[in-house]
C-alpha atoms as a PDB file:
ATOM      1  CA  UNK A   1    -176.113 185.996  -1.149  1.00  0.00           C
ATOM      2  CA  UNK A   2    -172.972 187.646  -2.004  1.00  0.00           C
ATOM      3  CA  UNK A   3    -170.291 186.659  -3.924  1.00  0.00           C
ATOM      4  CA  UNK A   4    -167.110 184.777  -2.833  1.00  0.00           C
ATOM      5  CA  UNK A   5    -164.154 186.381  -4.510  1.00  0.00           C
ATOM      6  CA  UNK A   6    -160.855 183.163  -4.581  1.00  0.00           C
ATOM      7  CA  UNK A   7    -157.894 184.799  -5.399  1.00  0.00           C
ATOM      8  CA  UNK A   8    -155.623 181.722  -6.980  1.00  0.00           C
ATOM      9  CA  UNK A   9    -152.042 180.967  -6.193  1.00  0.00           C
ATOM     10  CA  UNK A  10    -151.680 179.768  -9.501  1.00  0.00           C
ATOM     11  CA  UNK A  11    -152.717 179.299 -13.017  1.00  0.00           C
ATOM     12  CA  UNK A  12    -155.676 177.019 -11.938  1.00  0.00           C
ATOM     13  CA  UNK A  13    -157.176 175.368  -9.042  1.00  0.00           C
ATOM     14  CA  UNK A  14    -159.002 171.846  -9.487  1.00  0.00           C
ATOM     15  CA  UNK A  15    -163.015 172.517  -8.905  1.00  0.00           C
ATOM     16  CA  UNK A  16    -163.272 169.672  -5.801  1.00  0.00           C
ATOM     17  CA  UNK A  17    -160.459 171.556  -4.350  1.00  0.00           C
ATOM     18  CA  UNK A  18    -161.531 175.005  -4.901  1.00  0.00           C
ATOM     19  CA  UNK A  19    -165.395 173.970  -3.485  1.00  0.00           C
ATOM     20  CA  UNK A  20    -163.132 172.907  -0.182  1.00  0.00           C
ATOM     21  CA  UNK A  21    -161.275 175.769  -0.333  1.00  0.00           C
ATOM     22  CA  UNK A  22    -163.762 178.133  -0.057  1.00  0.00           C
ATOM     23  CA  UNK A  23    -166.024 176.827   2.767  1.00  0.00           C
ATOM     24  CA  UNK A  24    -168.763 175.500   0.246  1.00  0.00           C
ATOM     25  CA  UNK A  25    -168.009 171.771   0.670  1.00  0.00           C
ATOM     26  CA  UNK A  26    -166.985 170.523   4.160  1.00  0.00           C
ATOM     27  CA  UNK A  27    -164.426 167.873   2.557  1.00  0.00           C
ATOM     28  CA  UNK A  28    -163.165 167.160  -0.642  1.00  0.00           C
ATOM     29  CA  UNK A  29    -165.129 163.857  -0.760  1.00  0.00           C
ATOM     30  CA  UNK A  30    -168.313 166.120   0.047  1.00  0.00           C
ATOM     31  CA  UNK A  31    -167.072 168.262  -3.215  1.00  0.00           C
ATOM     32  CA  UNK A  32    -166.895 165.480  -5.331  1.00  0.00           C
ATOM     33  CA  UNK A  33    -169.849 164.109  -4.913  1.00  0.00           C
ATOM     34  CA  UNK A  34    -172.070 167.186  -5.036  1.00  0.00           C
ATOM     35  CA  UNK A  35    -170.203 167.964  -8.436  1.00  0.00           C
ATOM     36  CA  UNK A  36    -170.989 164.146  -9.441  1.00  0.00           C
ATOM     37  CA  UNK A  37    -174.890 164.972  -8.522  1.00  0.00           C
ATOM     38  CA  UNK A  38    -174.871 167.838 -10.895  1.00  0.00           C
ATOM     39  CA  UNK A  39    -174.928 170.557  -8.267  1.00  0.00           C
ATOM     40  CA  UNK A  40    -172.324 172.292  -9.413  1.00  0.00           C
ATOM     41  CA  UNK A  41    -172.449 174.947 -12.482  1.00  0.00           C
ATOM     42  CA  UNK A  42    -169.099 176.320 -13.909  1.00  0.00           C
ATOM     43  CA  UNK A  43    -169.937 179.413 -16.058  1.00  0.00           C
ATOM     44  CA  UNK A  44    -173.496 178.504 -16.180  1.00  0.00           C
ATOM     45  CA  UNK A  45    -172.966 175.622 -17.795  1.00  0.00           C
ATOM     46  CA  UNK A  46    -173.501 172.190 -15.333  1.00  0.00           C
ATOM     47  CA  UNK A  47    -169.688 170.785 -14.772  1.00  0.00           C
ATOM     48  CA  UNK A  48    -168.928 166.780 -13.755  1.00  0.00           C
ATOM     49  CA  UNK A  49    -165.509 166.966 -14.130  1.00  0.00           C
ATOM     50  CA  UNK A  50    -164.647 167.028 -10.437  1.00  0.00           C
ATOM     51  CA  UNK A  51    -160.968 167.851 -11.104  1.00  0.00           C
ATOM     52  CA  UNK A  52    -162.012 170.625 -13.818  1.00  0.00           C
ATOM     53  CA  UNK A  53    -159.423 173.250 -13.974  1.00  0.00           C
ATOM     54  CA  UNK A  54    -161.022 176.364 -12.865  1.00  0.00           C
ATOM     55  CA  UNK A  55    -158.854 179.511 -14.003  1.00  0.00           C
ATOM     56  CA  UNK A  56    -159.110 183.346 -13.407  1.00  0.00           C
ATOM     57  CA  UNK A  57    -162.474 184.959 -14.634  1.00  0.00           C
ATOM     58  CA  UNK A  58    -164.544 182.113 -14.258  1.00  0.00           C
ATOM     59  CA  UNK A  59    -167.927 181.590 -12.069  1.00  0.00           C
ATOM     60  CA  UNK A  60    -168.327 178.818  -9.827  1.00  0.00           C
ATOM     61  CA  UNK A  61    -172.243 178.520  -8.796  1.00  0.00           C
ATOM     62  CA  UNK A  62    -173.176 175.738  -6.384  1.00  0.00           C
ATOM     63  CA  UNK A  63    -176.478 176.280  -4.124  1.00  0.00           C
ATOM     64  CA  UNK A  64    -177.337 179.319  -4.663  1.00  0.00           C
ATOM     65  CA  UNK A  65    -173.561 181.041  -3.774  1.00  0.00           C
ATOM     66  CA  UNK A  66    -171.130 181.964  -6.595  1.00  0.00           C
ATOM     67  CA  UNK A  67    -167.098 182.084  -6.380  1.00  0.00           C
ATOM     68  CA  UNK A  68    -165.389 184.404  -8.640  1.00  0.00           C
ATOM     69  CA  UNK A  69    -162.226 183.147  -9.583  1.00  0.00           C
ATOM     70  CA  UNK A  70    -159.436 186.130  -9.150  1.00  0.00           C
ATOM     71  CA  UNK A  71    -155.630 186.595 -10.754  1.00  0.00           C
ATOM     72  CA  UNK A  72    -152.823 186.077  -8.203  1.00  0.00           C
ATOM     73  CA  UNK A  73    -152.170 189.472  -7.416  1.00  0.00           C
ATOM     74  CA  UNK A  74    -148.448 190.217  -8.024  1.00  0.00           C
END
């Protein structure tokens, strides 16, 4: 599967929210508990915090798809 490239709006995005965001969770409740289940890898390391800040340059992996996290352009 391809990547998903997020381009923030900020300096970070919580991990629930950026799971919604993208398409990969169909609710934020859905996000939470996936990340509480241990589905959800944040730089290949396996992340439970589900309000982890998530900030440019890092890898989301969840299922077999991966965000990249992108600067806000200027």
């Amino acid at each position: 599967m391809q990547d998903i490239s997020f381009e923030l709006r900020g300096e970070y995005i919580e991990l629930d929210k950026l799971l919604k965001a993208t398409g990969l969770a169909e609710s934020g409740g859905r996000a939470r508990v996936m990340i509480t289940e241990g589905q959800v890898q944040v730089d290949g390391r396996a992340e439970s915090r589900k309000t982890a800040k998530i900030r440019a340059g890092q890898r989301v992996q969840l299922a077999g798809q991966a965000i990249v996290v992108l600067a806000p352009s200027a």
